[in-house]
Protein backbone atom coordinates (compact mmCIF):
# COMPACT_ATOMS: atom_id res chain seq x y z
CA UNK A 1 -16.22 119.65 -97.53
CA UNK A 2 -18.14 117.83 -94.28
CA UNK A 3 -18.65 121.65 -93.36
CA UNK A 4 -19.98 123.07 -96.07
CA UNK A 5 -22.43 119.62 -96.62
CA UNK A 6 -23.79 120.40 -92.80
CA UNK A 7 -24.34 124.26 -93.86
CA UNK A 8 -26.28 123.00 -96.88
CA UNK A 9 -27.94 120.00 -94.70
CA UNK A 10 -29.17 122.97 -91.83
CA UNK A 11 -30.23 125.20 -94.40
CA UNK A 12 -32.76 122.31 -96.31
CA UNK A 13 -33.77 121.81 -93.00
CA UNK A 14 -34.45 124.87 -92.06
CA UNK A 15 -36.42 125.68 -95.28
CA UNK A 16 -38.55 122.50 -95.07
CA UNK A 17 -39.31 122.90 -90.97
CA UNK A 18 -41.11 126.06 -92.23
CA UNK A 19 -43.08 124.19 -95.01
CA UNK A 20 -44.20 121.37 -93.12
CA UNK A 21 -44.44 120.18 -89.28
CA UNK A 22 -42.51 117.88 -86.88
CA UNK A 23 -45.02 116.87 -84.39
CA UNK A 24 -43.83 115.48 -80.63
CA UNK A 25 -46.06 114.42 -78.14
CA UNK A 26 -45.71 114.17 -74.67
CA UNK A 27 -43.12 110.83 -74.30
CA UNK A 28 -41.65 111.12 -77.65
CA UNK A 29 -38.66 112.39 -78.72
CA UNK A 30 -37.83 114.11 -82.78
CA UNK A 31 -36.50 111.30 -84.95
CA UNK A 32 -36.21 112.75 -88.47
CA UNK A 33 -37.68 116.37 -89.52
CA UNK A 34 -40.08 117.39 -92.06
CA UNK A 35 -36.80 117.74 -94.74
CA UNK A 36 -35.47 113.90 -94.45
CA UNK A 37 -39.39 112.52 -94.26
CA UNK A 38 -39.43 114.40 -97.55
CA UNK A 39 -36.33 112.65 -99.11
CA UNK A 40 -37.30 109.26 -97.77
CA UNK A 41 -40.18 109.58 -99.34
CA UNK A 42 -39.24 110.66 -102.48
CA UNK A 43 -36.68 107.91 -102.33
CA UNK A 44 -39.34 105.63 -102.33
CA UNK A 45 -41.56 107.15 -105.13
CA UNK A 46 -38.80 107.35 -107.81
CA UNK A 47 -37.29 103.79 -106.88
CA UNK A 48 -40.82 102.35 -107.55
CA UNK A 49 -41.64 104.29 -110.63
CA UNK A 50 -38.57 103.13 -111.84
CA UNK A 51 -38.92 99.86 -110.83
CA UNK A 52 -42.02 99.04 -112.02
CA UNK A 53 -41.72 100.69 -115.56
CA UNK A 54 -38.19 98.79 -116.16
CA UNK A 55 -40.44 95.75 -115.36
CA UNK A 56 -42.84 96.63 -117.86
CA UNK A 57 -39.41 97.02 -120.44
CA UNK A 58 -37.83 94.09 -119.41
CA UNK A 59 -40.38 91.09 -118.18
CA UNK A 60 -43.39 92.53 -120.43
CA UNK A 61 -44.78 89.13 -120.64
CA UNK A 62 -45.37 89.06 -117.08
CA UNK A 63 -45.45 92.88 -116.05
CA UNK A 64 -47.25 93.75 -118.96
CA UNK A 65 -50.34 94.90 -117.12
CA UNK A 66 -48.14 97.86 -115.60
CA UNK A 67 -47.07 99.41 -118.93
CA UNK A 68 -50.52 101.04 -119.51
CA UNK A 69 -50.35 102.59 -115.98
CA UNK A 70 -47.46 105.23 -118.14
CA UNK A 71 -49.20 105.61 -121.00
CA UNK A 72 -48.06 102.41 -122.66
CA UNK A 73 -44.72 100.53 -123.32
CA UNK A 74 -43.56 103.16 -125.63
CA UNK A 75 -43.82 106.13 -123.07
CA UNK A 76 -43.02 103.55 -120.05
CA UNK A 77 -39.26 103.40 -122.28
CA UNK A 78 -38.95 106.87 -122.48
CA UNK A 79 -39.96 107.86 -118.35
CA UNK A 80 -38.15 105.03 -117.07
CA UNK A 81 -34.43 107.09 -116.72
CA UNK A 82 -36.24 109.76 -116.02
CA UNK A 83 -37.66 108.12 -113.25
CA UNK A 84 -34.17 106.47 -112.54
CA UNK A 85 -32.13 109.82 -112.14
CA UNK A 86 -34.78 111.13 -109.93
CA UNK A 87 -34.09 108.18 -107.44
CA UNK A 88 -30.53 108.72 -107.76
CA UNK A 89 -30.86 112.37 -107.23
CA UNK A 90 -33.03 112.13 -103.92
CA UNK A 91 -31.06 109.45 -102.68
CA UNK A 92 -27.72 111.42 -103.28
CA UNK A 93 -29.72 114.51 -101.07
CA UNK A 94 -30.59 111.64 -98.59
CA UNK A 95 -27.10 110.29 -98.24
CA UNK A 96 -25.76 113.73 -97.67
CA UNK A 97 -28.11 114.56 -95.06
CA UNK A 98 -27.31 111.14 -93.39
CA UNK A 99 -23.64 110.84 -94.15
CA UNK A 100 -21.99 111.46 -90.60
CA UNK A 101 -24.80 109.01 -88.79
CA UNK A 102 -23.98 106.46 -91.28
CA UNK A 103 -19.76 105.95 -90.85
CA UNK A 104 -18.99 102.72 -89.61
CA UNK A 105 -17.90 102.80 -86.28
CA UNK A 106 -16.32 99.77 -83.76
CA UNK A 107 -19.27 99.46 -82.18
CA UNK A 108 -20.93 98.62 -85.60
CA UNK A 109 -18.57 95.63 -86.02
CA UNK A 110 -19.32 94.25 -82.76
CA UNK A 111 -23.32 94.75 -83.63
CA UNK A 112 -22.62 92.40 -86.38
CA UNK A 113 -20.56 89.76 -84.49
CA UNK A 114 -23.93 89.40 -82.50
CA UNK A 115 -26.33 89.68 -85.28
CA UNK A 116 -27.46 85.96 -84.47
CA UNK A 117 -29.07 87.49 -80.59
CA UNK A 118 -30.37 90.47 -82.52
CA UNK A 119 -32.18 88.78 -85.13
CA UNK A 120 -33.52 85.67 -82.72
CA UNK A 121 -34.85 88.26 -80.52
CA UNK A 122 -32.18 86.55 -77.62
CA UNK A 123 -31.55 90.21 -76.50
CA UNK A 124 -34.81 92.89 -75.94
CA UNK A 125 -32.63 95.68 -76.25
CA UNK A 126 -30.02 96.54 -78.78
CA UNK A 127 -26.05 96.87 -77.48
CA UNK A 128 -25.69 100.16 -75.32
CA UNK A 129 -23.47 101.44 -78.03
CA UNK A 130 -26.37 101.67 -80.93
CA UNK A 131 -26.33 105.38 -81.70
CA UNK A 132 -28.77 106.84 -84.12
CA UNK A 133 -28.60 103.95 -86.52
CA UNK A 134 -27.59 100.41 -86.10
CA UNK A 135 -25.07 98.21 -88.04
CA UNK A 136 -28.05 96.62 -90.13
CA UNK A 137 -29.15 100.34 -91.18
CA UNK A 138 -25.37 101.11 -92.61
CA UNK A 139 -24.80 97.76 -94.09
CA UNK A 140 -28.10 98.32 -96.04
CA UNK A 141 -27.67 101.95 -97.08
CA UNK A 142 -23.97 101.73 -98.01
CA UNK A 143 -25.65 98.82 -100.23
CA UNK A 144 -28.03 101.67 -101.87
CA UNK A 145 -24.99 103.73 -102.38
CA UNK A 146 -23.77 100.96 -103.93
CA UNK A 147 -26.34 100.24 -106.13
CA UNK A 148 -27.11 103.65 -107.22
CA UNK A 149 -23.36 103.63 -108.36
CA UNK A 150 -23.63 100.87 -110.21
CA UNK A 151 -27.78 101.75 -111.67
CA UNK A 152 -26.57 105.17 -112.49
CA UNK A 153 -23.82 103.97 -114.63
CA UNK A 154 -25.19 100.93 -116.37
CA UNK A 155 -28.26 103.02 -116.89
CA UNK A 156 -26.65 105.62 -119.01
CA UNK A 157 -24.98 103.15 -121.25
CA UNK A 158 -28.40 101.74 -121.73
CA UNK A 159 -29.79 105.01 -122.40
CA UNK A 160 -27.20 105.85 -125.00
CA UNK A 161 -27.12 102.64 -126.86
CA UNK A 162 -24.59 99.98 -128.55
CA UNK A 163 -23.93 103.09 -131.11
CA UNK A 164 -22.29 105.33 -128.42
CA UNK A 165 -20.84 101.98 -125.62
CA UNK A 166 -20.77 99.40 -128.18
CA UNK A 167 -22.80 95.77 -127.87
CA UNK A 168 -20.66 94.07 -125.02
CA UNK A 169 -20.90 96.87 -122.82
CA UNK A 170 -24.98 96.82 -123.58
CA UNK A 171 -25.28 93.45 -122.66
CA UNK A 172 -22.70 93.62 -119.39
CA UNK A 173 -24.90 96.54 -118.38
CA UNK A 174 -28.24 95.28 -118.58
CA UNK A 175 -27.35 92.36 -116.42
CA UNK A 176 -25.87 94.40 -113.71
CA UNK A 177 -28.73 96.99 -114.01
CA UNK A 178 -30.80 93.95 -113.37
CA UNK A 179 -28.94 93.01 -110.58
CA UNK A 180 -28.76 95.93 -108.72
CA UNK A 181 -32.50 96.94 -108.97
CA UNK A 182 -33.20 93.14 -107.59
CA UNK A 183 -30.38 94.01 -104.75
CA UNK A 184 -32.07 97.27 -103.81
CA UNK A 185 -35.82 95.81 -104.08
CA UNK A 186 -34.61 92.83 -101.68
CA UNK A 187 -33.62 95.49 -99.04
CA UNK A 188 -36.39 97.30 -99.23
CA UNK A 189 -38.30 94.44 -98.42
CA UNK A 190 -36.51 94.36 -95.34
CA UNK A 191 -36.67 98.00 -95.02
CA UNK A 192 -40.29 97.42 -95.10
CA UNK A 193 -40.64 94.99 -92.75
CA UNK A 194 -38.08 96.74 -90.18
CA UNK A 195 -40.86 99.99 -90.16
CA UNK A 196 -43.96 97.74 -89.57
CA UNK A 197 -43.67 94.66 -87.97
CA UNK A 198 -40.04 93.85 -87.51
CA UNK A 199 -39.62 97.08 -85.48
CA UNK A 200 -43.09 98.73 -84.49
CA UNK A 201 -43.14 102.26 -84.41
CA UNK A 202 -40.78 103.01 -86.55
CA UNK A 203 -43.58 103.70 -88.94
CA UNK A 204 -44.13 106.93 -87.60
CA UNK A 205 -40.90 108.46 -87.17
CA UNK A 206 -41.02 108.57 -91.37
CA UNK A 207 -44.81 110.24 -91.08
CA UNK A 208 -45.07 112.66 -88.10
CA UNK A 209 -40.82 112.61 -87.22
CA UNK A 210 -41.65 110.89 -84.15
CA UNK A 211 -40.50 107.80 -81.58
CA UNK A 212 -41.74 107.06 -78.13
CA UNK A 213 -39.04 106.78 -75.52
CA UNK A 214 -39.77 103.46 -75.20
CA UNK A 215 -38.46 102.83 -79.20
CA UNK A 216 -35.42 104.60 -79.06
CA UNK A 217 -34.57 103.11 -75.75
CA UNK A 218 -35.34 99.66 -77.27
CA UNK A 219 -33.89 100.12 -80.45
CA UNK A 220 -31.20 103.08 -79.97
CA UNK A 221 -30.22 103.35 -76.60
CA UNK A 222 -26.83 105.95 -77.21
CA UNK A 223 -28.74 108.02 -79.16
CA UNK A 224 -31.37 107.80 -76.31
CA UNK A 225 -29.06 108.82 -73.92
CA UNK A 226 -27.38 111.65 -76.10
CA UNK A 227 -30.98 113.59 -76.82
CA UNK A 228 -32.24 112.99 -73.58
CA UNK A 229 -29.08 112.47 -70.86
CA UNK A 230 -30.69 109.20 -69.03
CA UNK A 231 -29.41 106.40 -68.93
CA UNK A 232 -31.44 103.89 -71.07
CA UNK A 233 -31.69 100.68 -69.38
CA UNK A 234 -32.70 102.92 -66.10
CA UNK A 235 -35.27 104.22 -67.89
CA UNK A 236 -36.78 100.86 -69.03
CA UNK A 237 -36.64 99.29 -65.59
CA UNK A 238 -38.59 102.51 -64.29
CA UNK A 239 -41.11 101.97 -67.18
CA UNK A 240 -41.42 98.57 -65.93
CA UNK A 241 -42.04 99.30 -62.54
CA UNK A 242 -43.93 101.76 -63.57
CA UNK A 243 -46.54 99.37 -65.84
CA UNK A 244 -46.43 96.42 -62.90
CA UNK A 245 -47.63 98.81 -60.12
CA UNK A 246 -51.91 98.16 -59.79
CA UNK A 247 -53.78 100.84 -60.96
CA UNK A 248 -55.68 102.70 -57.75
């Protein structure tokens, strides 16, 4: 099974590298190519179209100014699943293509047993061990996994109706479809603020594929060390040096 997903993974990739372009400059290194950039993104498009039309359904009083943006609350009924399944389907291409960086590993644990440094800023770089993605990034996309789960499922019995589920499962589902959406729209928030200002830089690895050395030495120093053999700390004392020496 983990075979054939990394010949199908290789082969998207391969398709999409010759659609689009993974640009590295001189000091970068290739974060994510042109076929993940394209499920992020699409990710992101379906989440919010389906967010934002089931909050024309649901809180029309207040969202009610977003129903007109799909042709009206009639036609905003009938996209939203649409919009839903296409989320779910991206995201289940995005989770296979990030499965095997994403298993929890001991060195995750310990990254969360010193969450308190990482998030007070206590440490400048993350643990040696932080490979391509941290503790933080699997805790919040096994929570998308999660969700989509639990969206995917509520959603259909909401789609079919109390004549198909019956009334209590109707009313169980739209509280947990509720639920979920507000789960997943929380970490995004996070998400967001991770890319921009949280984490700077990381912006463009999701636009040209890119990170400067510095970032992934920062932020990931294993994988650092596994694309590039140095040693990361060494490398960010050098940099330092580098920067403190006066310019002739």
């Amino acid at each position: 099974m983990g075979t054939a997903v990394e010949r199908f993974d290789e082969k998207a990739h391969q398709a999409f590298d010759r659609l689009g372009q993974n640009r590295v400059y001189e000091g970068e290194l290739l974060r994510h190519r042109v076929y993940t950039r394209f499920l992020h993104w699409m990710v992101a498009l379906f989440f919010f179209l389906a967010l934002f039309s089931g909050f024309g359904i649901y809180l029309p009083w207040l969202f009610r100014w977003v129903t007109p943006i799909f042709g009206g609350g009639p036609l905003s009924r009938a996209l939203h699943p649409w919009f839903g399944l296409g989320f779910v389907a991206f995201f289940v291409l995005q989770m296979l293509n990030w499965i095997k960086p994403m298993r929890w590993t001991a060195a995750d644990t310990r990254w969360l047993r010193n969450l308190r440094n990482v998030v007070s800023g206590a440490e400048k770089l993350e643990p040696p061990e932080t490979g391509f993605f941290n503790a933080g990034q699997k805790v919040q996309f096994w929570e998308i996994v999660a969700g989509c789960v639990v969206y995917l499922i509520t959603g259909i019995i909401l789609w079919a109706g109390a004549g198909t589920f019956g009334r209590m499962s109707v009313a169980v589902s739209y509280v947990l479809h509720d639920i979920s959406a507000l789960m997943m729209l929380g970490g995004i928030f996070i998400h967001i603020y991770l890319s921009t200002i949280g984490e700077p830089g990381t912006f463009h690895s999701m636009t040209r594929g890119a990170v400067s050395e510095a970032w992934a030495w920062t932020f990931h120093p294993a994988w650092y060390k596994q694309v590039t053999g140095r040693d990361p700390y060494q490398a960010c004392e050098e940099a330092r040096r580098r920067m403190s020496q006066p310019h002739s």
